[in-house]
N, C-alpha and C. Protein backbone atom coordinates (compact mmCIF):
# COMPACT_ATOMS: atom_id res chain seq x y z
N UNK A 1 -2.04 -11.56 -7.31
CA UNK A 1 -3.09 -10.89 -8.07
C UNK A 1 -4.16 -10.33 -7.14
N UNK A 2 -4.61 -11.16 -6.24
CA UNK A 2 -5.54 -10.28 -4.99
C UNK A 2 -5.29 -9.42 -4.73
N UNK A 3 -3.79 -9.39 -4.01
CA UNK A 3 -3.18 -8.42 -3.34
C UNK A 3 -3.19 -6.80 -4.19
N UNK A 4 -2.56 -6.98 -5.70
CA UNK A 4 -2.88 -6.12 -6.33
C UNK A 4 -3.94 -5.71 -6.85
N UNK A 5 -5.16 -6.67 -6.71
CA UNK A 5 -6.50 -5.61 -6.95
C UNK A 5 -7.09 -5.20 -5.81
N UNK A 6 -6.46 -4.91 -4.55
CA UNK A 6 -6.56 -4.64 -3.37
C UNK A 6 -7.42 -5.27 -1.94
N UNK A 7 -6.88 -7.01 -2.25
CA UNK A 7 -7.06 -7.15 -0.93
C UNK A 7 -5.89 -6.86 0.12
N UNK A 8 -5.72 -6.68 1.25
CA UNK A 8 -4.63 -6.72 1.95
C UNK A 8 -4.44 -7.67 2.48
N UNK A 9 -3.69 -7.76 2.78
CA UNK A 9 -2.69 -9.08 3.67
C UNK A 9 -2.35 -9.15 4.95
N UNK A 10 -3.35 -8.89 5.81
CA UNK A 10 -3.28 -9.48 6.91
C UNK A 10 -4.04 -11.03 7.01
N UNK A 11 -3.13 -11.79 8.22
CA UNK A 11 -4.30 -12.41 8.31
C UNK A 11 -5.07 -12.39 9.44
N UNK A 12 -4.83 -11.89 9.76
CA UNK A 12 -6.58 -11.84 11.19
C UNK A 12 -6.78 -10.73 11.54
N UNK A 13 -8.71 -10.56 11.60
CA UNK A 13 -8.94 -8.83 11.72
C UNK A 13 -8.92 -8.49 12.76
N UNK A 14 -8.16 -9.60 14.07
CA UNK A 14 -8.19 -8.88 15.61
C UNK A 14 -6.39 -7.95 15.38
N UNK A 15 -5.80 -8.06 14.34
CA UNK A 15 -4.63 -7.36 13.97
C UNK A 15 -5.10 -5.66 13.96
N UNK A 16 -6.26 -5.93 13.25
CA UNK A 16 -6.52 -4.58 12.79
C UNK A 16 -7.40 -4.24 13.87
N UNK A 17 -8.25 -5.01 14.86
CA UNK A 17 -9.05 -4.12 15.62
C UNK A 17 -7.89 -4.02 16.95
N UNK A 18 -7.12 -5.05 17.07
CA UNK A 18 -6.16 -4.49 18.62
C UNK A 18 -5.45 -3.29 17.84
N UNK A 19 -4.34 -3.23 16.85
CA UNK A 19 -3.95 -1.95 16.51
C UNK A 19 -4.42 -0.43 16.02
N UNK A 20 -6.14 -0.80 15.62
CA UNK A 20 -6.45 0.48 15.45
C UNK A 20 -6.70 1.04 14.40
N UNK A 21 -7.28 2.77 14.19
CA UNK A 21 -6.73 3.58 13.28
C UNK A 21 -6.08 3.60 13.28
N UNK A 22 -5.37 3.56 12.44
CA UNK A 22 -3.34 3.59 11.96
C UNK A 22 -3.46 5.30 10.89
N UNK A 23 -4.14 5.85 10.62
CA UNK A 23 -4.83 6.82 9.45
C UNK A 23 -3.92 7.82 10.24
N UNK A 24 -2.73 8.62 9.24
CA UNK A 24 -1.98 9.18 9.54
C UNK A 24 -0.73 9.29 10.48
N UNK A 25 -0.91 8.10 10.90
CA UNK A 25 0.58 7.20 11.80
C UNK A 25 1.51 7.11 11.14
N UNK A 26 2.75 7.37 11.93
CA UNK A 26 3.49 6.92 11.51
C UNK A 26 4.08 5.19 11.40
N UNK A 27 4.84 4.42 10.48
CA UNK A 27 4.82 3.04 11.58
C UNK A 27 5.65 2.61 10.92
N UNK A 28 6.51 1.30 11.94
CA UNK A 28 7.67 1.08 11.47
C UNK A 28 7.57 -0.23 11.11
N UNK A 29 7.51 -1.02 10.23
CA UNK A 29 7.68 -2.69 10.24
C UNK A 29 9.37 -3.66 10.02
N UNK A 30 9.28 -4.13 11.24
CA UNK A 30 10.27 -4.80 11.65
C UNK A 30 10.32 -6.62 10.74
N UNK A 31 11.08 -6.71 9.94
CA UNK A 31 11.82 -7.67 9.13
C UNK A 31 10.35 -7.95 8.01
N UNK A 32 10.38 -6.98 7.65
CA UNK A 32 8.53 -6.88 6.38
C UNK A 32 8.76 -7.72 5.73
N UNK A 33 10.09 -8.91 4.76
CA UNK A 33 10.01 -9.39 4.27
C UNK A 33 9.67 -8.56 2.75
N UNK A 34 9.21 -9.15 1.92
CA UNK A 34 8.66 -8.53 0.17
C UNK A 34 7.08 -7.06 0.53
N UNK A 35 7.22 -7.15 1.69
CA UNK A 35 6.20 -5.91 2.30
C UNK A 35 4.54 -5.70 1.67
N UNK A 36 4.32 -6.59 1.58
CA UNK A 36 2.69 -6.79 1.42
C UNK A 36 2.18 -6.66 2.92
N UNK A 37 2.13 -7.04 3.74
CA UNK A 37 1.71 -6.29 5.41
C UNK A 37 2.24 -4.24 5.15
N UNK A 38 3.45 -4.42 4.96
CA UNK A 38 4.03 -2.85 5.14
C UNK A 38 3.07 -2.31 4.19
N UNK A 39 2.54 -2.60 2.79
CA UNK A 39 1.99 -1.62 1.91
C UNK A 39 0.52 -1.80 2.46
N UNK A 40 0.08 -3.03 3.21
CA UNK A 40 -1.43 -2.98 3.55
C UNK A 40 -1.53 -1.77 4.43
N UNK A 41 -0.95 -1.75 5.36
CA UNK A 41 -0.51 -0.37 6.74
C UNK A 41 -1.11 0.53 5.75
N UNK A 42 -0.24 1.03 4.34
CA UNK A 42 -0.02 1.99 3.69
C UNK A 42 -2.12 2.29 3.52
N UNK A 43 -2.12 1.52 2.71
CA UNK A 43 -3.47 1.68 1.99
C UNK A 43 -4.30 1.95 3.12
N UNK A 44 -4.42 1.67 4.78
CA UNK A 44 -5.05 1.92 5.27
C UNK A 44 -5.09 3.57 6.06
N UNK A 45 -3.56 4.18 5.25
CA UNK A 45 -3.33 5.33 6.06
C UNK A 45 -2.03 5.88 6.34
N UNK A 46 -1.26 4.80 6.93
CA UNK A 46 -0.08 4.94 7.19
C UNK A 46 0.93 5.08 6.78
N UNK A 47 2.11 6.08 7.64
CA UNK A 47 3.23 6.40 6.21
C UNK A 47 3.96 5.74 7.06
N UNK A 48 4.76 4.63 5.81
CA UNK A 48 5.36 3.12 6.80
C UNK A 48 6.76 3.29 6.20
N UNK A 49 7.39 2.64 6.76
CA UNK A 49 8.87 2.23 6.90
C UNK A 49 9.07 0.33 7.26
N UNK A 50 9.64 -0.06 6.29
CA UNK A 50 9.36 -1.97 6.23
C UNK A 50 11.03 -1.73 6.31
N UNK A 51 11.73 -3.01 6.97
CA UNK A 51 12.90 -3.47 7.28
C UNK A 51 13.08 -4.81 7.21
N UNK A 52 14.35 -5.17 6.20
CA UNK A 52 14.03 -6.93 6.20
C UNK A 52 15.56 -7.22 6.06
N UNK A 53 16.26 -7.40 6.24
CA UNK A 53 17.54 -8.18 5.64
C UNK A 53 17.90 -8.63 4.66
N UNK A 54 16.90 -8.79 4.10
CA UNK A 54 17.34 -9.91 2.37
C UNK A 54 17.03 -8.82 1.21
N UNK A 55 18.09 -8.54 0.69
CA UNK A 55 18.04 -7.56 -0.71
C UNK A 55 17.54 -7.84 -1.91
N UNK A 56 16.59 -9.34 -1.62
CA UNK A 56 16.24 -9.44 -3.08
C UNK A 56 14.73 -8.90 -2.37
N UNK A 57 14.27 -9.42 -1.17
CA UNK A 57 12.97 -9.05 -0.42
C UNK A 57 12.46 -7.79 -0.47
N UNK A 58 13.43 -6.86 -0.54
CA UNK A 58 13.55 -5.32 -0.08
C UNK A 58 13.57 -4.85 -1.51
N UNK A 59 14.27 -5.15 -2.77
CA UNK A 59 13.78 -5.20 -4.11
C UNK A 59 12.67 -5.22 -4.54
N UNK A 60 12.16 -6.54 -4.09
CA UNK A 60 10.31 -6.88 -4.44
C UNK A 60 9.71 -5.59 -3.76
N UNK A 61 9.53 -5.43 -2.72
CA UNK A 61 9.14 -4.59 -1.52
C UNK A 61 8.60 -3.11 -2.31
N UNK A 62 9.99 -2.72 -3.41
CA UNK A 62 10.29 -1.26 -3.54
C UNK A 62 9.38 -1.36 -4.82
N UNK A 63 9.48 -2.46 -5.72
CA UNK A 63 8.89 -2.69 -6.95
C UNK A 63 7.41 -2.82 -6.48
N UNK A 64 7.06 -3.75 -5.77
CA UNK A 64 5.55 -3.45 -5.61
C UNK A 64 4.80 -2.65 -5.42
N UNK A 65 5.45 -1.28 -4.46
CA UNK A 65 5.21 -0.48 -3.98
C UNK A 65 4.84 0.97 -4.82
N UNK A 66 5.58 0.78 -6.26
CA UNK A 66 5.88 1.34 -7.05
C UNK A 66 4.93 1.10 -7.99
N UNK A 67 4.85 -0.09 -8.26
CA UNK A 67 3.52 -0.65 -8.82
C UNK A 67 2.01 -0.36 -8.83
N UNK A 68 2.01 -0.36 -7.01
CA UNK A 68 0.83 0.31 -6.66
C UNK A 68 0.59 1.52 -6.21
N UNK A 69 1.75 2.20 -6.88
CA UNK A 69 1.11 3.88 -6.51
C UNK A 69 1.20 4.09 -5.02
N UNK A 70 2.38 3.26 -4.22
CA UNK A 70 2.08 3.53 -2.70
C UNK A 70 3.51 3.87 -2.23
N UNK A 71 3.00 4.98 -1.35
CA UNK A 71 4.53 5.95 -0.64
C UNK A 71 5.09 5.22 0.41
N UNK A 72 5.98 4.41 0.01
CA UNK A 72 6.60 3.59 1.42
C UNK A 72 7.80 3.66 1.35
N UNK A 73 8.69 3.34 2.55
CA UNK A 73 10.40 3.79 2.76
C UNK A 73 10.54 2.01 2.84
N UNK A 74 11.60 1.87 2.12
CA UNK A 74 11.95 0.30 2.45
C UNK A 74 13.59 0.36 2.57
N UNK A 75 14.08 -0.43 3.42
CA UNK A 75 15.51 -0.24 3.67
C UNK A 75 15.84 -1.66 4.21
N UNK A 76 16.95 -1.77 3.40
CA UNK A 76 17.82 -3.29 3.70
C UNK A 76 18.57 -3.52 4.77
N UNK A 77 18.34 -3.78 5.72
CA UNK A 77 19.44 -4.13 7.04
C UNK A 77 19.48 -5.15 7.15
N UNK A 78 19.95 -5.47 8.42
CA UNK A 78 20.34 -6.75 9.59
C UNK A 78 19.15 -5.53 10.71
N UNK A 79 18.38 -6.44 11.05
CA UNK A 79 17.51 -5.64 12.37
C UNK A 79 18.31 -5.16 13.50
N UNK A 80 19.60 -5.80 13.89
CA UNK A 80 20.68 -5.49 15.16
C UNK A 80 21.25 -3.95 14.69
N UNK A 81 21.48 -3.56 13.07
CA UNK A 81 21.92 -2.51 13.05
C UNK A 81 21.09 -1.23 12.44
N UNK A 82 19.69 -1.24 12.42
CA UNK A 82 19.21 -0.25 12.42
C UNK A 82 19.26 1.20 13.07
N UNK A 83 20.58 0.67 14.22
CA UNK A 83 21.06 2.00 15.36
C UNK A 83 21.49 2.42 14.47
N UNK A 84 22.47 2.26 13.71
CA UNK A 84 23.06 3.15 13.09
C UNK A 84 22.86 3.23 12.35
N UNK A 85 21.35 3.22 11.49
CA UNK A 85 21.42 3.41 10.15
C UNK A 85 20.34 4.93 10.36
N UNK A 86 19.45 4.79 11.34
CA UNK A 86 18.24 5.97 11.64
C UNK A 86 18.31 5.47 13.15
N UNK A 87 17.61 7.06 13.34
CA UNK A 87 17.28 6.97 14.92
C UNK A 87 15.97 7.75 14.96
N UNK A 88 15.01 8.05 13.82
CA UNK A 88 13.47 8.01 14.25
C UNK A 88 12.96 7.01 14.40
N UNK A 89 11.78 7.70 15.03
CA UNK A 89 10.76 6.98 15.85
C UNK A 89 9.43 6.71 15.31
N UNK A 90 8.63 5.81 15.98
CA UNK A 90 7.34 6.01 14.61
C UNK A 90 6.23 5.74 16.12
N UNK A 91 4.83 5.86 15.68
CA UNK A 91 3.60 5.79 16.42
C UNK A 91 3.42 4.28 16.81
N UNK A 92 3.79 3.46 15.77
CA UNK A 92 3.77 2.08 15.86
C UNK A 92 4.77 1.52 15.21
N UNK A 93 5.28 0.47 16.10
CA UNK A 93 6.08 -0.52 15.46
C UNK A 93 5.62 -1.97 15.57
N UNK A 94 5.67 -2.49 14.32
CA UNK A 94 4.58 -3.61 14.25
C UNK A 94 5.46 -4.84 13.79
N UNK A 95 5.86 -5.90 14.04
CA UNK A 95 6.29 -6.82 13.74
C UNK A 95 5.16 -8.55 13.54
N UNK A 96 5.23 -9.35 12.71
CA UNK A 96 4.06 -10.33 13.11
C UNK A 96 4.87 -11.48 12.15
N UNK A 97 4.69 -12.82 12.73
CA UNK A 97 4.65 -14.06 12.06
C UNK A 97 5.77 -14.59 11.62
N UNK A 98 6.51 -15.27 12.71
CA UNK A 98 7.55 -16.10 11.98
C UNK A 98 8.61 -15.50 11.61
N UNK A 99 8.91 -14.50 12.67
CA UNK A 99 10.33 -13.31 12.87
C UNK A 99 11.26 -13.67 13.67
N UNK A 100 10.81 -14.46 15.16
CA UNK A 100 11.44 -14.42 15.94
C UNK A 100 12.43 -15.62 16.16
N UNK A 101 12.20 -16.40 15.14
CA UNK A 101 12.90 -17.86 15.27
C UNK A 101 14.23 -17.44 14.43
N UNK A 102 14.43 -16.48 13.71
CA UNK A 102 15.68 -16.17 12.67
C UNK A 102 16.48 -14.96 13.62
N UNK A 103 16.30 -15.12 14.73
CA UNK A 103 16.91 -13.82 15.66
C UNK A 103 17.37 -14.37 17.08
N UNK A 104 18.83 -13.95 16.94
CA UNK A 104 19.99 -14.89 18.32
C UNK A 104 19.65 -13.55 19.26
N UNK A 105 19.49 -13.00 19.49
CA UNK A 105 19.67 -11.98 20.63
C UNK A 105 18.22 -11.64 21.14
N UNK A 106 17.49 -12.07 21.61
CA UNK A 106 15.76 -11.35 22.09
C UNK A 106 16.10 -9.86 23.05
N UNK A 107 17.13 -9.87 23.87
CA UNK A 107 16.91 -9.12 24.47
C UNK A 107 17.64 -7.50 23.81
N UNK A 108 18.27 -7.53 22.88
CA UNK A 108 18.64 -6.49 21.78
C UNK A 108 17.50 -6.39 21.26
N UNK A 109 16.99 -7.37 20.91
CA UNK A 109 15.70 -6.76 19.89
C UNK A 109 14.55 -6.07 20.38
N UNK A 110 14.71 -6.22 21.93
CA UNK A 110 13.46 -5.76 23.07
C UNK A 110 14.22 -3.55 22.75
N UNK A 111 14.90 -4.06 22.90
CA UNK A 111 15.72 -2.66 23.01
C UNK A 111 15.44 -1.65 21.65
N UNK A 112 15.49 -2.49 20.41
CA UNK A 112 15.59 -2.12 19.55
C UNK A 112 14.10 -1.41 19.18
N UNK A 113 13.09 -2.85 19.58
CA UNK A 113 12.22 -2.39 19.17
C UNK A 113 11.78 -0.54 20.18
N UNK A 114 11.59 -1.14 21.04
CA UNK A 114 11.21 0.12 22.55
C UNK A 114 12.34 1.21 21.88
N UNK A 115 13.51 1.52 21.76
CA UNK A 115 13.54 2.75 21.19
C UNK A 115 13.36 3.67 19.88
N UNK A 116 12.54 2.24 18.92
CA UNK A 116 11.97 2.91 17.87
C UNK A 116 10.13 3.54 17.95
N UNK A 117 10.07 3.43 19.30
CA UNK A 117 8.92 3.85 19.42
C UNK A 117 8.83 5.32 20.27
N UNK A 118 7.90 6.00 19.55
CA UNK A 118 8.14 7.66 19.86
C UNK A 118 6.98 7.38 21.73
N UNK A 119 7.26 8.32 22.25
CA UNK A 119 6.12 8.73 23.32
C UNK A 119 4.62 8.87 23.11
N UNK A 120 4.19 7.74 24.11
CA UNK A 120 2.76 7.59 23.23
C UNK A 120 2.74 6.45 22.79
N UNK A 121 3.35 5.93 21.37
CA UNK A 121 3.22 5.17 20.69
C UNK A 121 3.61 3.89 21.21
N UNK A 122 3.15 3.10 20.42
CA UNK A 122 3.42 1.28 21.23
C UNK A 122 3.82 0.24 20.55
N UNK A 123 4.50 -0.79 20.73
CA UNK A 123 4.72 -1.80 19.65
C UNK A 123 3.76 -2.84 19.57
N UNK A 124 3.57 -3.38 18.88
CA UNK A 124 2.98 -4.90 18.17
C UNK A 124 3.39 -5.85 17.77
N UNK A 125 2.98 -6.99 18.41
CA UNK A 125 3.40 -8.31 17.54
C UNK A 125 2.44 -9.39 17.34
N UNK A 126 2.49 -9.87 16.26
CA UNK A 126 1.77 -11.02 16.42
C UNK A 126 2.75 -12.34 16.22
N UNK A 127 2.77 -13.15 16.71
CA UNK A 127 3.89 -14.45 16.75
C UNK A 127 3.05 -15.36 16.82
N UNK A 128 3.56 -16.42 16.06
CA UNK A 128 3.08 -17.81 16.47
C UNK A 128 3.66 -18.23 17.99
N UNK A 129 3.14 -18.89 18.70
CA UNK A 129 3.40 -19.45 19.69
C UNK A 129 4.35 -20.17 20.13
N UNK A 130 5.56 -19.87 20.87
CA UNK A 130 6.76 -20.83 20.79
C UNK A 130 6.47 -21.99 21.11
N UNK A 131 5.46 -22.52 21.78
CA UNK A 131 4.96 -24.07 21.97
C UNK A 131 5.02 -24.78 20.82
N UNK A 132 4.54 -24.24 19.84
CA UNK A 132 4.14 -24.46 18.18
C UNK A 132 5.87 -25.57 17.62
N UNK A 133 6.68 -24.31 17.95
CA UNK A 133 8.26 -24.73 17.61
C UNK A 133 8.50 -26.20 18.30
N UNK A 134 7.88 -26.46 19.09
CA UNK A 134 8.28 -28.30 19.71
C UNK A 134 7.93 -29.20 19.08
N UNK A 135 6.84 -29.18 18.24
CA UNK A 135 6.64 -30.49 17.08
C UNK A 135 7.84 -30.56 16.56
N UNK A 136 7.71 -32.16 16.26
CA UNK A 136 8.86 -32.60 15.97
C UNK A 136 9.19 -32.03 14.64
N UNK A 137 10.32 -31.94 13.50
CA UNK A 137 10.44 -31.77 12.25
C UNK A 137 10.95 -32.80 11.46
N UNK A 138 11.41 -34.02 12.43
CA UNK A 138 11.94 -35.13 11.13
C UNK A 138 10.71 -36.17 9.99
N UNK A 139 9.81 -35.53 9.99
CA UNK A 139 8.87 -36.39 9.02
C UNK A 139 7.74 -35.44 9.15
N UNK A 140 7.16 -35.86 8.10
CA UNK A 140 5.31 -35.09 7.73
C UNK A 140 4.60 -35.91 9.06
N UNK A 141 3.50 -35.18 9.34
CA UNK A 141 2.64 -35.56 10.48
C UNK A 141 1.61 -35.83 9.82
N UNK A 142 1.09 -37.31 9.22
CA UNK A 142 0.02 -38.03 9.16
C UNK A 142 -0.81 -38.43 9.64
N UNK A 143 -0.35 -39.38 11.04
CA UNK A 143 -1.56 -39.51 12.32
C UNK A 143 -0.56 -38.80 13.08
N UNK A 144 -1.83 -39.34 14.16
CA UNK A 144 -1.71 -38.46 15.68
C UNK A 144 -0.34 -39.33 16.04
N UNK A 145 0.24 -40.15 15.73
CA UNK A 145 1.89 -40.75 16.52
C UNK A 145 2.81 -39.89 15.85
N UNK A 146 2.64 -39.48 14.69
CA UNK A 146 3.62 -38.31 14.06
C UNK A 146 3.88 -37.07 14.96
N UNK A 147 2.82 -36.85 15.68
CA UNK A 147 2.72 -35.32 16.49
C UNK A 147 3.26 -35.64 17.86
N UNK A 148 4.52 -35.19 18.05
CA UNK A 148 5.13 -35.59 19.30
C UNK A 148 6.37 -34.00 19.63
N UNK A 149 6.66 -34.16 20.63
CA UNK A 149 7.60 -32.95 21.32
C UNK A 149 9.31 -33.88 21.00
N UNK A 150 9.68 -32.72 19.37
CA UNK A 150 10.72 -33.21 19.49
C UNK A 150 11.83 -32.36 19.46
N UNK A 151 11.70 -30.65 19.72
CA UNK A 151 12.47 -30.21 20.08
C UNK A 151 12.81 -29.31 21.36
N UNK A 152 12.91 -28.47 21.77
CA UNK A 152 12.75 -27.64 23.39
C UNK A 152 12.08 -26.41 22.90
N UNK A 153 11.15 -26.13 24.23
CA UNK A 153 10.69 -25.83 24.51
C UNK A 153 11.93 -23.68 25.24
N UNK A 154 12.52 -24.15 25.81
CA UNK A 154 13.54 -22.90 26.36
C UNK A 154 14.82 -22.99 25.61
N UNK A 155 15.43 -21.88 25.60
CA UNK A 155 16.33 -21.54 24.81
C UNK A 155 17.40 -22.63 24.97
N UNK A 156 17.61 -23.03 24.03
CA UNK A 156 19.00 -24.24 24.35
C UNK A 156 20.79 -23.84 24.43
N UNK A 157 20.67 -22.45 23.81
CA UNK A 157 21.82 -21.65 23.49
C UNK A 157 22.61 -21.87 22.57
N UNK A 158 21.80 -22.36 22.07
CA UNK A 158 22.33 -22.28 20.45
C UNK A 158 21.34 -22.42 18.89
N UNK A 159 22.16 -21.96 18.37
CA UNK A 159 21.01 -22.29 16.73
C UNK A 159 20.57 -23.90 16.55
N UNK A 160 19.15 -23.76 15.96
CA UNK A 160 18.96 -25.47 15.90
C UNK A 160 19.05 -25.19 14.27
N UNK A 161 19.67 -26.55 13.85
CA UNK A 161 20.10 -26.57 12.21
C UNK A 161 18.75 -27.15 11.47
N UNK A 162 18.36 -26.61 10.54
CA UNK A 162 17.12 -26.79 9.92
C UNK A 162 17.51 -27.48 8.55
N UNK A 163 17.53 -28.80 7.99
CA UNK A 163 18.20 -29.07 6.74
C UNK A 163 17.37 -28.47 5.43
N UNK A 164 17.79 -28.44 4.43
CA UNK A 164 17.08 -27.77 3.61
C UNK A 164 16.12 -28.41 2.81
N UNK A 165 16.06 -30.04 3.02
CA UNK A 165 14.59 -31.21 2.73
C UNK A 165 13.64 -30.39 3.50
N UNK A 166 13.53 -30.17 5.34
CA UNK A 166 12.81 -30.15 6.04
C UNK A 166 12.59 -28.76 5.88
N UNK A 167 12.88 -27.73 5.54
CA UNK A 167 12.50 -26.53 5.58
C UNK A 167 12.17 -26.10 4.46
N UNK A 168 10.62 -25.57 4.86
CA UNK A 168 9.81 -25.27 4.02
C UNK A 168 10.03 -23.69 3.45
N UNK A 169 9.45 -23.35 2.52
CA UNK A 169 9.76 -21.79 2.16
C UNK A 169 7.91 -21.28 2.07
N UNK A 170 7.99 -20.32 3.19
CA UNK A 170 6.67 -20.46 3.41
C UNK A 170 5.48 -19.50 2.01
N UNK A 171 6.66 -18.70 1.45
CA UNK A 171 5.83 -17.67 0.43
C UNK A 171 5.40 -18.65 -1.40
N UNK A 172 5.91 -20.11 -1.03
CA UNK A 172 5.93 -21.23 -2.09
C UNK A 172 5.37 -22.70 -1.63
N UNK A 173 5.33 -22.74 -0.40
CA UNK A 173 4.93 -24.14 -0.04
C UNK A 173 5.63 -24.95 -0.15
N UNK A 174 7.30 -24.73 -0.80
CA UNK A 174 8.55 -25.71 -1.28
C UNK A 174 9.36 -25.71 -0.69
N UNK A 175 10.27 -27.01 -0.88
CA UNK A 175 11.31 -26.83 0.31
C UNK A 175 12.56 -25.86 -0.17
N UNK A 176 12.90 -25.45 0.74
CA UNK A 176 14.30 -24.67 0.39
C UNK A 176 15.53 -24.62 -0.32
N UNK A 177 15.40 -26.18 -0.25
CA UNK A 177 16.76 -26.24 -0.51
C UNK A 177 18.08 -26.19 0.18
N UNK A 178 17.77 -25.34 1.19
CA UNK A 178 19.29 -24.72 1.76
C UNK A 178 18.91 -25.35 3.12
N UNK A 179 20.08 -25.37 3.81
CA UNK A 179 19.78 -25.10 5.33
C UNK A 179 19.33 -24.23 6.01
N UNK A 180 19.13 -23.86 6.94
CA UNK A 180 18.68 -23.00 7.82
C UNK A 180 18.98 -23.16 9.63
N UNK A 181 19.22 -22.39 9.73
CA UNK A 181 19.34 -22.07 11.53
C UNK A 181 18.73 -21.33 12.01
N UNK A 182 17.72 -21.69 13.24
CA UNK A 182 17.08 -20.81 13.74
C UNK A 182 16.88 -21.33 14.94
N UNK A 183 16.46 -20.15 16.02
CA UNK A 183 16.59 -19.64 17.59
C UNK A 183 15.11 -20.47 18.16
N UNK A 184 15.14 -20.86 19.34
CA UNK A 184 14.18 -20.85 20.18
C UNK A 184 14.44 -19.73 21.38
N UNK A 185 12.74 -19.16 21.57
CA UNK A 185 12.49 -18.60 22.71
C UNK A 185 11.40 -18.54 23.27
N UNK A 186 11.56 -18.73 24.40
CA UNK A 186 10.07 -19.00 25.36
C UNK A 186 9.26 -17.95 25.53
N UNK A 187 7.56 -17.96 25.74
CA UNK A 187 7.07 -17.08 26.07
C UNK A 187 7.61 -15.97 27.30
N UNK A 188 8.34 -16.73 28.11
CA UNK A 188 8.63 -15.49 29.35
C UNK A 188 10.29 -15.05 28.52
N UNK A 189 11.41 -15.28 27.57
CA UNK A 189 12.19 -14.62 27.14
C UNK A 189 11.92 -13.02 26.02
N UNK A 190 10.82 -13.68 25.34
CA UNK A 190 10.26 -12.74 24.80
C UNK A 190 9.59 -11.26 25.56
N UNK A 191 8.68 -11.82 25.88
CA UNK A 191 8.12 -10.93 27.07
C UNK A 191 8.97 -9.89 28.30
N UNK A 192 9.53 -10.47 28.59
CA UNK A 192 10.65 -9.96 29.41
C UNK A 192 11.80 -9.44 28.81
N UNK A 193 12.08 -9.32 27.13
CA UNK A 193 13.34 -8.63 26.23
C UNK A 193 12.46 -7.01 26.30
N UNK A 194 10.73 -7.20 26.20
CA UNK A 194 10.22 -5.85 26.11
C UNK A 194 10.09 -5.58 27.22
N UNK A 195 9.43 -6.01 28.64
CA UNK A 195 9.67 -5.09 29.57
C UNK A 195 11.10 -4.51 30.35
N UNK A 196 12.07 -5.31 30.06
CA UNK A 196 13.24 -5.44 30.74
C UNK A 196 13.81 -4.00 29.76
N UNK A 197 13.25 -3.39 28.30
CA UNK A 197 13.70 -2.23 27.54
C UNK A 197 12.79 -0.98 27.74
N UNK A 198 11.90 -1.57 28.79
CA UNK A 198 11.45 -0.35 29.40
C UNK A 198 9.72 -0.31 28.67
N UNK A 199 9.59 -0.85 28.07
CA UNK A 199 7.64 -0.97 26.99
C UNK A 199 6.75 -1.57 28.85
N UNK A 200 5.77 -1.34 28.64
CA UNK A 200 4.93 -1.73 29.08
C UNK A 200 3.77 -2.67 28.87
N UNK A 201 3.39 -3.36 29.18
CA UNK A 201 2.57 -4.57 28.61
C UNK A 201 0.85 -4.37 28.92
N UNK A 202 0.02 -3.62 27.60
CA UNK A 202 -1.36 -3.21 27.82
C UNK A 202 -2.32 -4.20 27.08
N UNK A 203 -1.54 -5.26 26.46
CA UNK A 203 -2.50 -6.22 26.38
C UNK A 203 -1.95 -7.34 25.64
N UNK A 204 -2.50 -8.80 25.78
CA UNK A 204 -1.48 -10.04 25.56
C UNK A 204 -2.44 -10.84 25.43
């Protein structure tokens, strides 16, 4: 209900002062999820393009969007095959929060992102901190003995299995239900998927 009487949905305004006027940009959002970030872009200017994988997400996405009177492109992929689905480019490509743990390849996605960005233009991310990912997950953290390092820290090379008690669904506060698998990657894998695709690094 906020959202639709127009607050937007970011959450922090150093999002909006490191990225800028966005007012007549083009911009691309990488795995938007139900696209409340992608339609905030919108309202501030921008003619956006949101990408998520899940077809019920990309449903919500198109319906909201529709709802609020706002011009946005939403399209259902897998992020690995956006090569072949388009090959424009946008002013910004903006990705943020809890993307990078559902993604086996960092250094495809370094690629992916860097050639969806036109000349000039730059990408964005905001991520939680892979340090964050080492608390343990087998129990709620009550005291300070709950808070301990219980998974790695560097890529282990493989998916870590998330049961569906312990995994939370973050747009409900409930658990899932399902399982889940998801990636670790270190601050220098990340970092190094974008310079190693050719981006340059103007601020961190």
């Amino acid at each position: 209900a906020a959202f639709k009487a127009g607050r937007n949905r970011f959450m922090h305004q150093y999002i909006l002062d490191e990225v800028g006027d966005i007012s007549g940009k083009s911009l691309l959002h990488l795995q938007c999820h139900f696209g409340q970030d992608t339609i905030s872009w919108a309202r501030l200017g921008a003619y956006v393009t949101g990408i998520d994988f899940g077809s019920d997400a990309i449903a919500l996405a198109r319906t909201l969007a529709d709802e609020e009177g706002i011009d946005a492109t939403f399209i259902q992929s897998n992020i690995y095959d956006i090569g072949d689905r388009f090959d424009e480019q946008f002013d910004v490509v903006f990705t943020s929060y809890g993307v990078l743990g559902w993604l086996h390849d960092i250094p495809e996605w370094g690629r992916i992102a860097a050639r969806a960005v036109k000349p000039g233009g730059f990408f964005y991310i905001a991520e939680f901190h892979p340090g964050g990912e080492m608390i343990q997950y087998d129990q709620p953290i009550a005291s300070k003995e709950d808070l301990y390092v219980g998974e790695p820290y560097f890529d282990p090379g493989a998916a870590q299995q998330v049961s569906g008690e312990e995994g939370m669904d973050y747009a409900s506060d409930h658990s899932t239900g399902k399982d889940t698998w998801e990636w670790f990657h270190s601050m220098e894998d990340i970092i190094m998927a974008l310079i190693n695709a050719g981006l340059v690094i103007e601020l961190f």
